[in-house]
PDB file of N, CA and C in Angstrom:
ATOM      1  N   UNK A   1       0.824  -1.166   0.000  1.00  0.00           N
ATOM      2  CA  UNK A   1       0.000   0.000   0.000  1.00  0.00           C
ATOM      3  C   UNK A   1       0.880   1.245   0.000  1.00  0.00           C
ATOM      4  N   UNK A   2       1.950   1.145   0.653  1.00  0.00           N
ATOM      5  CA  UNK A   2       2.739   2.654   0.932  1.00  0.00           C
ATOM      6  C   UNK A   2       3.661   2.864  -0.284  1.00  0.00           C
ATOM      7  N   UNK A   3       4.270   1.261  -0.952  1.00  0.00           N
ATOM      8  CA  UNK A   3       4.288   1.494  -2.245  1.00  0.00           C
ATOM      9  C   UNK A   3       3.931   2.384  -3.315  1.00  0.00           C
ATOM     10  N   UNK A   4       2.533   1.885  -3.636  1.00  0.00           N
ATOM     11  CA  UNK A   4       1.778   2.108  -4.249  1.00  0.00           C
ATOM     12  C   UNK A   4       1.237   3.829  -4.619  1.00  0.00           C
ATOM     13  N   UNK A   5       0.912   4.225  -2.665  1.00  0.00           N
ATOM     14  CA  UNK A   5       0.780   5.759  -2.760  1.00  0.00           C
ATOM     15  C   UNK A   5       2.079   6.694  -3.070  1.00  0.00           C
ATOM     16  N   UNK A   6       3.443   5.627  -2.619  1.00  0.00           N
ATOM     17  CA  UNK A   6       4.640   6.833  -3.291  1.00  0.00           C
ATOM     18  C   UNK A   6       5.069   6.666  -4.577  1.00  0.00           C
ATOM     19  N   UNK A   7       4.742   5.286  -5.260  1.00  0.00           N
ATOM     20  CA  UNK A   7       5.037   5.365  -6.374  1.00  0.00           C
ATOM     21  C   UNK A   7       3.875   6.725  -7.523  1.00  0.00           C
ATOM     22  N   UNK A   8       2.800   6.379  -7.192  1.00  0.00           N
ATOM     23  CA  UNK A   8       1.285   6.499  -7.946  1.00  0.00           C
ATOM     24  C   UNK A   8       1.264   8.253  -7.346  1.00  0.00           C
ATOM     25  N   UNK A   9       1.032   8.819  -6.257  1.00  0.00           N
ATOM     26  CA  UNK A   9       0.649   9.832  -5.690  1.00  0.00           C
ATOM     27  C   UNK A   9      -0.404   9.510  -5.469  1.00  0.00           C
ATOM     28  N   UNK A  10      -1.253   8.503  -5.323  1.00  0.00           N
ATOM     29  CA  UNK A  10      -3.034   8.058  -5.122  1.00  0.00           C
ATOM     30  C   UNK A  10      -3.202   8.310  -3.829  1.00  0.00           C
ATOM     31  N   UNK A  11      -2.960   8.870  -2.721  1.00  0.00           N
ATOM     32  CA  UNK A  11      -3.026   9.061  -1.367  1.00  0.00           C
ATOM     33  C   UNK A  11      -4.664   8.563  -1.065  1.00  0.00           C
ATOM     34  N   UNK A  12      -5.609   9.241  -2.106  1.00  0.00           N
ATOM     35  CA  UNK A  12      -7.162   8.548  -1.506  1.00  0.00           C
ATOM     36  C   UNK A  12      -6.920   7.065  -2.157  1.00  0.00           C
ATOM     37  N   UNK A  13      -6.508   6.549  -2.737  1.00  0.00           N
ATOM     38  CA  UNK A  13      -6.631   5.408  -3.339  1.00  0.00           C
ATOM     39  C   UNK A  13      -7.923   5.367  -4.414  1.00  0.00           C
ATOM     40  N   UNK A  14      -7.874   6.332  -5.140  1.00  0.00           N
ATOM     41  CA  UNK A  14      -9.299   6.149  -6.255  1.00  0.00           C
ATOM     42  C   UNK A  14      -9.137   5.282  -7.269  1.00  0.00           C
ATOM     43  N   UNK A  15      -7.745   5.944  -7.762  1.00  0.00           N
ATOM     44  CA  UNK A  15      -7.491   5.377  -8.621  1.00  0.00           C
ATOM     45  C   UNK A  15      -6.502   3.849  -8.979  1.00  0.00           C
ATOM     46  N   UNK A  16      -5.039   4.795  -8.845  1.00  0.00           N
ATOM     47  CA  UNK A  16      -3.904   3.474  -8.954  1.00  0.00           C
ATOM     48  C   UNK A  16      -4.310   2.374  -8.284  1.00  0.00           C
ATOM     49  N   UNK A  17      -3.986   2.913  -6.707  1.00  0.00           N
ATOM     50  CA  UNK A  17      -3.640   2.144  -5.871  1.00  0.00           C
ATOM     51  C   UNK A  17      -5.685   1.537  -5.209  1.00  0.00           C
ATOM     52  N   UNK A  18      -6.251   1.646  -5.532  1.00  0.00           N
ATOM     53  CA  UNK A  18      -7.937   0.910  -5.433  1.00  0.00           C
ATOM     54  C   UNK A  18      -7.753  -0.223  -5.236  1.00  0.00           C
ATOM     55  N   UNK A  19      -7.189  -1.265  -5.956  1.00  0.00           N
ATOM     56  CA  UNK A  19      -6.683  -2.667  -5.534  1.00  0.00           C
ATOM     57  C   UNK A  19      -6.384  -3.122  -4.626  1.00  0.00           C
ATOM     58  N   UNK A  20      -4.598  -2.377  -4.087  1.00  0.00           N
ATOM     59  CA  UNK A  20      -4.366  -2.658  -3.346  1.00  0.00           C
ATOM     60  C   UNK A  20      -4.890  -1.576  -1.827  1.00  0.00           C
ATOM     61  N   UNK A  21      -5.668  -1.191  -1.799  1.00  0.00           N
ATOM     62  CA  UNK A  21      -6.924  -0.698  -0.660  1.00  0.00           C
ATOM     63  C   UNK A  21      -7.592  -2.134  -0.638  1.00  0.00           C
ATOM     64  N   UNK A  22      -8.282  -2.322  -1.714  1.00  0.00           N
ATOM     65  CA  UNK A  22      -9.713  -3.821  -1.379  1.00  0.00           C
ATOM     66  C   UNK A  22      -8.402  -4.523  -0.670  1.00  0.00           C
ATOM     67  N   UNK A  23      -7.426  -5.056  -1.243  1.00  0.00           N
ATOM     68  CA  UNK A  23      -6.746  -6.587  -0.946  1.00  0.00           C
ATOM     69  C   UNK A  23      -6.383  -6.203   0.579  1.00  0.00           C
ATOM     70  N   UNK A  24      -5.938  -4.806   1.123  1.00  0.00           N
ATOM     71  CA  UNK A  24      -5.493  -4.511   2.399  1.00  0.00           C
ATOM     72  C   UNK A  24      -6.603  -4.358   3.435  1.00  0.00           C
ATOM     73  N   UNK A  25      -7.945  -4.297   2.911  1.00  0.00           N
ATOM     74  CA  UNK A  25      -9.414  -4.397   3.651  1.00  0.00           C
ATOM     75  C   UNK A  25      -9.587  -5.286   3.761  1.00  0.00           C
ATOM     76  N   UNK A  26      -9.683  -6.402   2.945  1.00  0.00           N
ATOM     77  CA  UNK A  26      -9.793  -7.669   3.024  1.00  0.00           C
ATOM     78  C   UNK A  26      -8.942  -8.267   4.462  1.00  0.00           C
ATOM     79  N   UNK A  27      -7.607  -8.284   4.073  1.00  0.00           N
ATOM     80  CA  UNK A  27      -6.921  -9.017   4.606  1.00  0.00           C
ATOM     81  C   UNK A  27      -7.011  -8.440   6.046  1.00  0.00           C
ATOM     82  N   UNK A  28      -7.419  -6.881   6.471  1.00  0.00           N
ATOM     83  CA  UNK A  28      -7.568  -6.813   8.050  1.00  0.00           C
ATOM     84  C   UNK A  28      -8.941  -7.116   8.502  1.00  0.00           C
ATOM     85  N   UNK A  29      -9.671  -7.415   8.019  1.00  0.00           N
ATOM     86  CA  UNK A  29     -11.593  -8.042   7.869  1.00  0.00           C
ATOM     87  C   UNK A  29     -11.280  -9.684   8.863  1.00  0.00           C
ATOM     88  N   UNK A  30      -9.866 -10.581   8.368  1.00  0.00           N
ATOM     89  CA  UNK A  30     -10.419 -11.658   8.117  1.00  0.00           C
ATOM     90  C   UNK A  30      -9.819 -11.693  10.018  1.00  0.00           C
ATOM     91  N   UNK A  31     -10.423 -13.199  10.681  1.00  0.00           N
ATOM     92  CA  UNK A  31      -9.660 -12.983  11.866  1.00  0.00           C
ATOM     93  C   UNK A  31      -8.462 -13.697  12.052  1.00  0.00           C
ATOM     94  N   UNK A  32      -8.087 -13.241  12.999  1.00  0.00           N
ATOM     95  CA  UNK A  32      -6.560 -13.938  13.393  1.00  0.00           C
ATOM     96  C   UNK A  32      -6.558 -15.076  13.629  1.00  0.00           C
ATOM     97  N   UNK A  33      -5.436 -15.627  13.400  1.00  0.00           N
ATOM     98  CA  UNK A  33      -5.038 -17.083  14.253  1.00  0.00           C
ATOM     99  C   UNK A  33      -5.194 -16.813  15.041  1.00  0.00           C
ATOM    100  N   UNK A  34      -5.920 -18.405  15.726  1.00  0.00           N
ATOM    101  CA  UNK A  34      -5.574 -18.487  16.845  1.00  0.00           C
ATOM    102  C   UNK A  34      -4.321 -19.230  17.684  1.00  0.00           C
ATOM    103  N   UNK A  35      -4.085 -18.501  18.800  1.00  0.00           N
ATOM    104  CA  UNK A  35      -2.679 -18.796  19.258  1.00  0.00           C
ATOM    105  C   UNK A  35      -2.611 -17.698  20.311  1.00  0.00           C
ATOM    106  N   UNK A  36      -1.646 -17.006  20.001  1.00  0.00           N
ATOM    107  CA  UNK A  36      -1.104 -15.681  20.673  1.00  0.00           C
ATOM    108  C   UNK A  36      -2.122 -14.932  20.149  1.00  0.00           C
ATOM    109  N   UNK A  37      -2.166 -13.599  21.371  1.00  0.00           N
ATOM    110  CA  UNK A  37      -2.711 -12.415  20.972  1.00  0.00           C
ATOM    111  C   UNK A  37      -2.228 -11.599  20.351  1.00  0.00           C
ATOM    112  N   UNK A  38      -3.099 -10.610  19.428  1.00  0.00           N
ATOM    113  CA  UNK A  38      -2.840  -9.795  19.274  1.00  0.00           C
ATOM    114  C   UNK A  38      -2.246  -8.748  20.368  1.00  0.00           C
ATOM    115  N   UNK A  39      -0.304  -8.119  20.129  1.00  0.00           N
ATOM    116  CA  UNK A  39       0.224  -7.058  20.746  1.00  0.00           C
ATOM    117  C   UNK A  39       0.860  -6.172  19.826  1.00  0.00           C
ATOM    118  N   UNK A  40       0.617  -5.176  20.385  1.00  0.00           N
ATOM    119  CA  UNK A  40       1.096  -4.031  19.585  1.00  0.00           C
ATOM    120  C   UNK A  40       2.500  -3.740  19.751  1.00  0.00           C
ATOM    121  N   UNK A  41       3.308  -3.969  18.506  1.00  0.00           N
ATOM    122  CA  UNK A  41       4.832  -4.138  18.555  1.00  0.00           C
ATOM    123  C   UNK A  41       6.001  -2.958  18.544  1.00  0.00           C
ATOM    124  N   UNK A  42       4.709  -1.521  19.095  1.00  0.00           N
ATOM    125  CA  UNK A  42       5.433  -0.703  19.438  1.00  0.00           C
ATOM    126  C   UNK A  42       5.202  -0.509  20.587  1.00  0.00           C
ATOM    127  N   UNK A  43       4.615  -1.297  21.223  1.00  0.00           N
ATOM    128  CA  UNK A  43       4.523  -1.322  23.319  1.00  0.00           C
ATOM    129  C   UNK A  43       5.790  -2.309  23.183  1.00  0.00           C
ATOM    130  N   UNK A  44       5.744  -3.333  22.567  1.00  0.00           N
ATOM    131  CA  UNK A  44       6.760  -4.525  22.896  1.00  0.00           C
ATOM    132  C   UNK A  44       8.406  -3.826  22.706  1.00  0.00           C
ATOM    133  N   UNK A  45       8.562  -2.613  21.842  1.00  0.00           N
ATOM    134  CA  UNK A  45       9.687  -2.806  21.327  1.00  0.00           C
ATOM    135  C   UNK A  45      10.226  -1.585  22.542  1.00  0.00           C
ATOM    136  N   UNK A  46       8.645  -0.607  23.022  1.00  0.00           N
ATOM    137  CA  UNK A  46       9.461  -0.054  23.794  1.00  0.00           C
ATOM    138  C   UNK A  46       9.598  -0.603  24.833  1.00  0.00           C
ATOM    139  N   UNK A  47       8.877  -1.446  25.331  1.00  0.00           N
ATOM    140  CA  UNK A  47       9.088  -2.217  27.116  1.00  0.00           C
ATOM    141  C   UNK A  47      10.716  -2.943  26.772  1.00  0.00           C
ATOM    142  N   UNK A  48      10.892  -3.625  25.602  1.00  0.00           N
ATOM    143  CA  UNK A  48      12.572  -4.169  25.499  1.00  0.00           C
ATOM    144  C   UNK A  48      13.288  -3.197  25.634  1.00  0.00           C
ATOM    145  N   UNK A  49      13.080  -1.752  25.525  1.00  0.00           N
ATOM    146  CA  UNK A  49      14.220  -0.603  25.175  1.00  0.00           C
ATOM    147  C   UNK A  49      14.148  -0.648  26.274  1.00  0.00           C
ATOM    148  N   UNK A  50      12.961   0.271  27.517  1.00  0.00           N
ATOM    149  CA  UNK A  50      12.887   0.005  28.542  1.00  0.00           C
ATOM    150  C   UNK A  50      14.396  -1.096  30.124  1.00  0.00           C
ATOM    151  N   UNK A  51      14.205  -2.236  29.152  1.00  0.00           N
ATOM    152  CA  UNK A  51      14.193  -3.204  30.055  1.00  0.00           C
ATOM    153  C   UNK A  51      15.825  -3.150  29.806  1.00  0.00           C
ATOM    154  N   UNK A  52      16.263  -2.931  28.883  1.00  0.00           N
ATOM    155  CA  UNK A  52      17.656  -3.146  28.970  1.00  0.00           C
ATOM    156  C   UNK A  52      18.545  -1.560  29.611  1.00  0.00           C
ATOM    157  N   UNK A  53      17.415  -1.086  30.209  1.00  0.00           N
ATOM    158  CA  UNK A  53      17.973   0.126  30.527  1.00  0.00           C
ATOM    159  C   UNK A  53      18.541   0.128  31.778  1.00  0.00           C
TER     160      UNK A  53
END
């Protein structure tokens, strides 16, 4: 997607990049494995910065 808007300039996605908008809707629509939870890997990366402090 970030491709797409720096290659294209499509920032709304109307045009170029429309595709890859559906395929990136899609793919956050569907649900997760199950397993682990969902964490947000900028809490994780700062609690490691954190921790080695």
């Amino acid at each position: 997607m970030l491709s797409c808007w720096a290659s294209s300039g499509d920032l709304a996605s109307s045009t170029a990049c429309r595709d890859a908008a559906a395929r990136l809707q899609e793919c956050m629509r569907k649900p997760q494995a199950k397993g682990k939870p969902r964490v947000s890997s900028i809490n994780y990366l700062l609690a490691r910065t954190n921790a080695q402090r």
